[in-house]
PDB file of N, CA and C in Angstrom:
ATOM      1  N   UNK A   1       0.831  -1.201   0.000  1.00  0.00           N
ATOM      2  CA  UNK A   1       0.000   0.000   0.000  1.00  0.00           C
ATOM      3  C   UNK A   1       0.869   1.256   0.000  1.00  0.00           C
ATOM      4  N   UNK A   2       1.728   1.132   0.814  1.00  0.00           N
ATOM      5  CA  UNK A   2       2.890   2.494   0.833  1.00  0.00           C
ATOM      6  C   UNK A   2       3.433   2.608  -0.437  1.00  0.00           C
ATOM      7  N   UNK A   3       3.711   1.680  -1.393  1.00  0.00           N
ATOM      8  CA  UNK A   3       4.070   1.567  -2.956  1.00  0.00           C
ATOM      9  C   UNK A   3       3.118   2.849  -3.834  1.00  0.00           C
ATOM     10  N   UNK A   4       1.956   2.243  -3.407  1.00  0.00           N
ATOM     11  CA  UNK A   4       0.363   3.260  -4.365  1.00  0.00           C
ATOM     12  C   UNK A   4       1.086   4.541  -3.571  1.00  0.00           C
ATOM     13  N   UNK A   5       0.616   4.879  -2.286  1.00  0.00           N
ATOM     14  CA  UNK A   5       0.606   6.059  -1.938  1.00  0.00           C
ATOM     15  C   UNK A   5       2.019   6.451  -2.181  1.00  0.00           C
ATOM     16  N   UNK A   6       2.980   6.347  -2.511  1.00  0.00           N
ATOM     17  CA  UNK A   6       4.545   6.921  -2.860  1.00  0.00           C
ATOM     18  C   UNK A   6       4.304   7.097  -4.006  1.00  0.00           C
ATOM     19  N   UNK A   7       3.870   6.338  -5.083  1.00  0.00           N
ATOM     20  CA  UNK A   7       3.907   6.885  -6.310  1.00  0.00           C
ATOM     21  C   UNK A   7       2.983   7.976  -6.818  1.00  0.00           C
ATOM     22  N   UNK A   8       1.788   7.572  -6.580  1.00  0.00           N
ATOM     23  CA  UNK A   8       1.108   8.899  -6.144  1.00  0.00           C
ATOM     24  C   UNK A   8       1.118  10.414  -6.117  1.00  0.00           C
ATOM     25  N   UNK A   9       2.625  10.169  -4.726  1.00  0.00           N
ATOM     26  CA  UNK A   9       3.126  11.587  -4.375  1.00  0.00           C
ATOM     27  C   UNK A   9       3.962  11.769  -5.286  1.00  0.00           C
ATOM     28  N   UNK A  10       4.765  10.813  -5.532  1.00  0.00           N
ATOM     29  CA  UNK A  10       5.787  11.472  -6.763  1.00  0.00           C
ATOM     30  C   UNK A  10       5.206  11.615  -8.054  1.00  0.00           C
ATOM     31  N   UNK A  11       3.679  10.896  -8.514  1.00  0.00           N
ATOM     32  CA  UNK A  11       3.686  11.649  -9.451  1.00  0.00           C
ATOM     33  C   UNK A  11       3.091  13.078  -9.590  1.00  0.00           C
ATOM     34  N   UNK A  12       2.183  13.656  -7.994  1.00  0.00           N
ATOM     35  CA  UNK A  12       1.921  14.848  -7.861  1.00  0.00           C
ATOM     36  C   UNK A  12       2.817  15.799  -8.285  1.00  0.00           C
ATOM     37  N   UNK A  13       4.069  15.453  -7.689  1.00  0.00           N
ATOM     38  CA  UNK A  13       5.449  16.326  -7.737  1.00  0.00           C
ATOM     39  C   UNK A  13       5.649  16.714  -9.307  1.00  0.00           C
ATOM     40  N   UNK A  14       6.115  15.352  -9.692  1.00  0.00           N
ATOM     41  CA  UNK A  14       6.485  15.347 -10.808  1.00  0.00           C
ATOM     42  C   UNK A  14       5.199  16.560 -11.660  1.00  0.00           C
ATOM     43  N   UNK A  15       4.232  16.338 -11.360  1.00  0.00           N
ATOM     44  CA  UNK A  15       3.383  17.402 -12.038  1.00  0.00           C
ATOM     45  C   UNK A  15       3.153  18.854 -11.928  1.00  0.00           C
ATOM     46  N   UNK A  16       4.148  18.772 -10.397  1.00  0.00           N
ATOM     47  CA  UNK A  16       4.061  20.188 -10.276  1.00  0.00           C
ATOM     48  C   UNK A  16       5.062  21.536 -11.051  1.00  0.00           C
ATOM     49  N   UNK A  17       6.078  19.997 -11.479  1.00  0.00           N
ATOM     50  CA  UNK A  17       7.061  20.556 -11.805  1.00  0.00           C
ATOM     51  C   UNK A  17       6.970  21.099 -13.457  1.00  0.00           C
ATOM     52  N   UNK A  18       5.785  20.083 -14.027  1.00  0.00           N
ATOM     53  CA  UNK A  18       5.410  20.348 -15.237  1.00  0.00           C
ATOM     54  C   UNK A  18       4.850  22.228 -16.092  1.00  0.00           C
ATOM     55  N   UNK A  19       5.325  22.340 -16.961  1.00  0.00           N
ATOM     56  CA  UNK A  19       4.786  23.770 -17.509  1.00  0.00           C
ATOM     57  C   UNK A  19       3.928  23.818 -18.121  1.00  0.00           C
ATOM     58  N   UNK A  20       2.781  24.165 -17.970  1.00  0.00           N
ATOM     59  CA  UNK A  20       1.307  24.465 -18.955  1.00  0.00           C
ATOM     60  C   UNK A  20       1.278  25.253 -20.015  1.00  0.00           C
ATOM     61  N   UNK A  21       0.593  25.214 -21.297  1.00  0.00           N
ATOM     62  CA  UNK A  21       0.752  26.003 -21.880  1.00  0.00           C
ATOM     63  C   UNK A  21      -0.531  26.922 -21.657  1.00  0.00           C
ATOM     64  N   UNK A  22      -0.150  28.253 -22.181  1.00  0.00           N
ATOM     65  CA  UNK A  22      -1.489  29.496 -21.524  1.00  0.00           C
ATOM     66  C   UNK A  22      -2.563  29.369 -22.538  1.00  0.00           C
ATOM     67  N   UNK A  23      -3.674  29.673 -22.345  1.00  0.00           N
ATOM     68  CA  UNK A  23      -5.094  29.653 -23.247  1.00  0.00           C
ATOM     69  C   UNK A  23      -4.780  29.993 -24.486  1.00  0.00           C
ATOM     70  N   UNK A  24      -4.153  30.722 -24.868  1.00  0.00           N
ATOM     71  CA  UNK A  24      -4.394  31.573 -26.178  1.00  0.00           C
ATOM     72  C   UNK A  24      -3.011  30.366 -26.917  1.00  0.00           C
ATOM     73  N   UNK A  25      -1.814  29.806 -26.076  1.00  0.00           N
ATOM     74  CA  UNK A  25      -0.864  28.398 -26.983  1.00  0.00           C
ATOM     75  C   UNK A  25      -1.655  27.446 -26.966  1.00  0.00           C
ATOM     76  N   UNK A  26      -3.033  27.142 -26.183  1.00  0.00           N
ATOM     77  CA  UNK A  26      -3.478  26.117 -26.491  1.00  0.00           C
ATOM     78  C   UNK A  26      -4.556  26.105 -27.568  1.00  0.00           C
ATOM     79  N   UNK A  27      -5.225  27.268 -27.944  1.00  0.00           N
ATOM     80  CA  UNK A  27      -6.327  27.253 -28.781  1.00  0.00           C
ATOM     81  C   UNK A  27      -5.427  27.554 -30.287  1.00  0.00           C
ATOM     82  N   UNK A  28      -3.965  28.170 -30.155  1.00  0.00           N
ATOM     83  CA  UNK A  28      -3.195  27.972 -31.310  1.00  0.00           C
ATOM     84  C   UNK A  28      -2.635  26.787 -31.722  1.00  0.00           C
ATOM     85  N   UNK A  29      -2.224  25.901 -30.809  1.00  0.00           N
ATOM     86  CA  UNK A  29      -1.705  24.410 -31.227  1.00  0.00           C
ATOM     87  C   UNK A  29      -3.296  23.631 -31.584  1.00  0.00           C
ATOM     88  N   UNK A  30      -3.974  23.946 -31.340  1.00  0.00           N
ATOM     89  CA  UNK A  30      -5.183  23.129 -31.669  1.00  0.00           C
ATOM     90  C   UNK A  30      -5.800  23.515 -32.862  1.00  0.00           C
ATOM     91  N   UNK A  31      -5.561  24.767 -33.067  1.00  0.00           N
ATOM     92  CA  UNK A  31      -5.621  25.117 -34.781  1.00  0.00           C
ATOM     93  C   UNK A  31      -5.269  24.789 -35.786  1.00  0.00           C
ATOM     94  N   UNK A  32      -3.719  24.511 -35.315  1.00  0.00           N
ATOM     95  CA  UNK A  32      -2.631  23.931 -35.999  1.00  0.00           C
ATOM     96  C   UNK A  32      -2.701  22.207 -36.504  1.00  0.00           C
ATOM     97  N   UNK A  33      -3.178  22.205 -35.373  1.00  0.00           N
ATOM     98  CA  UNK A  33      -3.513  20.401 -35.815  1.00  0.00           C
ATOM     99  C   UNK A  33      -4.675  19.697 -36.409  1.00  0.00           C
ATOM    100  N   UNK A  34      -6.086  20.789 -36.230  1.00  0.00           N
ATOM    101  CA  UNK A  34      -6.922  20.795 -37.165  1.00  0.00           C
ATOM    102  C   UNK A  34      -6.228  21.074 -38.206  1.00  0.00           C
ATOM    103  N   UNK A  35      -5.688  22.513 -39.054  1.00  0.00           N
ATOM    104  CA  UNK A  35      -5.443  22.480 -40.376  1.00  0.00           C
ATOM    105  C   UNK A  35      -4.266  21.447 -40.772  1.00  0.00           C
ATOM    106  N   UNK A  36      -3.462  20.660 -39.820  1.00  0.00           N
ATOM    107  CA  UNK A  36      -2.541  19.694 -40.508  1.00  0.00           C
ATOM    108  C   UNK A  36      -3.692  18.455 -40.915  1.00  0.00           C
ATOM    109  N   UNK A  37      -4.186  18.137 -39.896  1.00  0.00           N
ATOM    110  CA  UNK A  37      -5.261  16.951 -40.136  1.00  0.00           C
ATOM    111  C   UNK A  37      -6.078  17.807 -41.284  1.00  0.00           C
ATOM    112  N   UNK A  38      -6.525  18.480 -41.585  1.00  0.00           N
ATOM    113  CA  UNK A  38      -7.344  18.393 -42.615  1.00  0.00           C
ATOM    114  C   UNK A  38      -6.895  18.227 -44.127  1.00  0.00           C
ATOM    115  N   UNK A  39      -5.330  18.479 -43.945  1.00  0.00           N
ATOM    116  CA  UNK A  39      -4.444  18.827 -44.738  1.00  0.00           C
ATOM    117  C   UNK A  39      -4.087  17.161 -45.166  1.00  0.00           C
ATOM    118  N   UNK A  40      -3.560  16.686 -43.965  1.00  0.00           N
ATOM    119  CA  UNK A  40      -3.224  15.312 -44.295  1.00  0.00           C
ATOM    120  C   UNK A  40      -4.363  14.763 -44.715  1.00  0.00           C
ATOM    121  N   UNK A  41      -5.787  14.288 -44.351  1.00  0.00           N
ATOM    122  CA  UNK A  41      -6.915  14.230 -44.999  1.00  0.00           C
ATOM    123  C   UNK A  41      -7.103  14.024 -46.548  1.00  0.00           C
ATOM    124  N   UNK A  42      -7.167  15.771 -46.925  1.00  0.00           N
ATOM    125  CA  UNK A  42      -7.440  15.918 -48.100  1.00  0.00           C
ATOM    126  C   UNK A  42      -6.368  15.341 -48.958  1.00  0.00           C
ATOM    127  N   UNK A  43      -4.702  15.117 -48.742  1.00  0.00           N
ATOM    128  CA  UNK A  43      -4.156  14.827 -49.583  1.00  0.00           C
ATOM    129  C   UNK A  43      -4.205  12.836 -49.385  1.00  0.00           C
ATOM    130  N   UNK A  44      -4.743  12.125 -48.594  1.00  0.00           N
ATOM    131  CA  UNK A  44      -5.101  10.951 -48.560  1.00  0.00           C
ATOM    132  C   UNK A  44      -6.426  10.662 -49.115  1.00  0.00           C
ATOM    133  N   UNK A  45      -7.107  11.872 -49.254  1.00  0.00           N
ATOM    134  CA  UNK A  45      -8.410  11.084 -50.319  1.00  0.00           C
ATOM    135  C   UNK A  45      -7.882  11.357 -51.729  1.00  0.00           C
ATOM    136  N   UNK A  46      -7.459  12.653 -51.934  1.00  0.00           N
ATOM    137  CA  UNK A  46      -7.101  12.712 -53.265  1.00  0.00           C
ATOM    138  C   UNK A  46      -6.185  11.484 -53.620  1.00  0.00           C
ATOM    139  N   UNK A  47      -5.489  10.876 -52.998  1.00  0.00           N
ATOM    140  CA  UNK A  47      -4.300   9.484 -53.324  1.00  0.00           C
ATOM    141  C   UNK A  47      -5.535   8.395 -53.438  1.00  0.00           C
ATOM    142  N   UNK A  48      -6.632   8.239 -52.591  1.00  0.00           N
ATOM    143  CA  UNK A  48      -7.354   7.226 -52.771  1.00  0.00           C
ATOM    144  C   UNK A  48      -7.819   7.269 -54.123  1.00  0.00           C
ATOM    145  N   UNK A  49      -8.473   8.397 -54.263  1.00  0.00           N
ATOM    146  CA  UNK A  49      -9.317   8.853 -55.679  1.00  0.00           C
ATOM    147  C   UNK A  49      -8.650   8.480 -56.707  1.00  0.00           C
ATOM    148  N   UNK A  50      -7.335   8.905 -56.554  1.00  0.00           N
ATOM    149  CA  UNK A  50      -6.628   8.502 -58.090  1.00  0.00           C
ATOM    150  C   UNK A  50      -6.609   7.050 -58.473  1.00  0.00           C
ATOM    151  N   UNK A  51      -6.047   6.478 -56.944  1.00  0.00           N
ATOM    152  CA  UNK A  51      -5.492   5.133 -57.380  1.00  0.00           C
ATOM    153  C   UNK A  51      -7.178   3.858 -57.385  1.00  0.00           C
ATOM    154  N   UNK A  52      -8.031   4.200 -57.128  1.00  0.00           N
ATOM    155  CA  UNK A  52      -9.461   3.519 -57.089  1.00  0.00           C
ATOM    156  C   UNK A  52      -9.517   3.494 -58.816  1.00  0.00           C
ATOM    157  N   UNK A  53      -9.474   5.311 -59.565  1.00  0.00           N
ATOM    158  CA  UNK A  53      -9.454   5.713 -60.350  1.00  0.00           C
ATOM    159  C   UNK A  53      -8.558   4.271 -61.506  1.00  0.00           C
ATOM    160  N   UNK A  54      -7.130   4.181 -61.086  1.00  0.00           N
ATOM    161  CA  UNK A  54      -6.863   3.378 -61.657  1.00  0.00           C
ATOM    162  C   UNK A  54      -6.760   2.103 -62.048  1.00  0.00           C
ATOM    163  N   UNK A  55      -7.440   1.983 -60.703  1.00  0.00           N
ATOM    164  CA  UNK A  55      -7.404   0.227 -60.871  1.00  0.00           C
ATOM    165  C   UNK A  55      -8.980  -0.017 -60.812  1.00  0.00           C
ATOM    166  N   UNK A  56     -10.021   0.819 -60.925  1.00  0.00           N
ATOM    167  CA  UNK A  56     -11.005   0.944 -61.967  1.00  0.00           C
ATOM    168  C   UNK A  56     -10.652   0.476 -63.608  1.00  0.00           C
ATOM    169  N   UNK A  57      -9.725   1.484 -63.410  1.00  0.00           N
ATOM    170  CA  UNK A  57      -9.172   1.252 -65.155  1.00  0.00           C
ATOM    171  C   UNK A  57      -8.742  -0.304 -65.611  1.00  0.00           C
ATOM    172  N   UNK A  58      -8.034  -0.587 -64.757  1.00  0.00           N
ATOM    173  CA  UNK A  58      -7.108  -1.896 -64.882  1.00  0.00           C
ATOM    174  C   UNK A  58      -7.934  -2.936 -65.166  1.00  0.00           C
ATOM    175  N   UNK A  59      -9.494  -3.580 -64.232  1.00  0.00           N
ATOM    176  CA  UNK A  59      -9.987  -4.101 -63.401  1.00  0.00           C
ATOM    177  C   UNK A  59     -11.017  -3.897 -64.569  1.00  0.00           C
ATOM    178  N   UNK A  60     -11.433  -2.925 -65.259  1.00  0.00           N
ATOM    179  CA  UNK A  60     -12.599  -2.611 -66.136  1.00  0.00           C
ATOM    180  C   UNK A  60     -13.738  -2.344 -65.735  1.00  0.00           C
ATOM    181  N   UNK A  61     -13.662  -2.083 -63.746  1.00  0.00           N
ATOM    182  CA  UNK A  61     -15.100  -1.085 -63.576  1.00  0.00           C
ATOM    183  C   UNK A  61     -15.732  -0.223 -64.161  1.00  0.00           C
ATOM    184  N   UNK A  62     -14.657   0.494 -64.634  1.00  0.00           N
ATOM    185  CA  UNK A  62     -15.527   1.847 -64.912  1.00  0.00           C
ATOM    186  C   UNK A  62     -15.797   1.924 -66.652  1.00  0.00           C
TER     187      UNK A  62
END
């Protein structure tokens, strides 16, 4: 039981020691990772599109 409660405290510590980022770095990193994700997104459907596109072709779906 002294194991739980020691780690516990050290990981309180350990958190105190941690740096937050302020409101206005967090609503900017979260911007940032929406427009990468949308970014990465759009250029993974456009790769789907093509290559469906081609092996449509290949395959004689279309």
């Amino acid at each position: 039981m002294t194991k739980i409660i020691n780690f516990f405290k050290e990981s309180y510590g350990e958190l105190k020691k941690s740096v937050w980022l302020s409101r206005s770095q967090m609503i900017q990193s979260t911007i940032f990772v929406f427009i990468v994700v949308g970014i990465v997104t759009l250029y993974i459907s456009i790769i789907d599109w093509g290559l469906a596109g081609i092996l449509g072709s290949v395959i004689g779906g279309r």
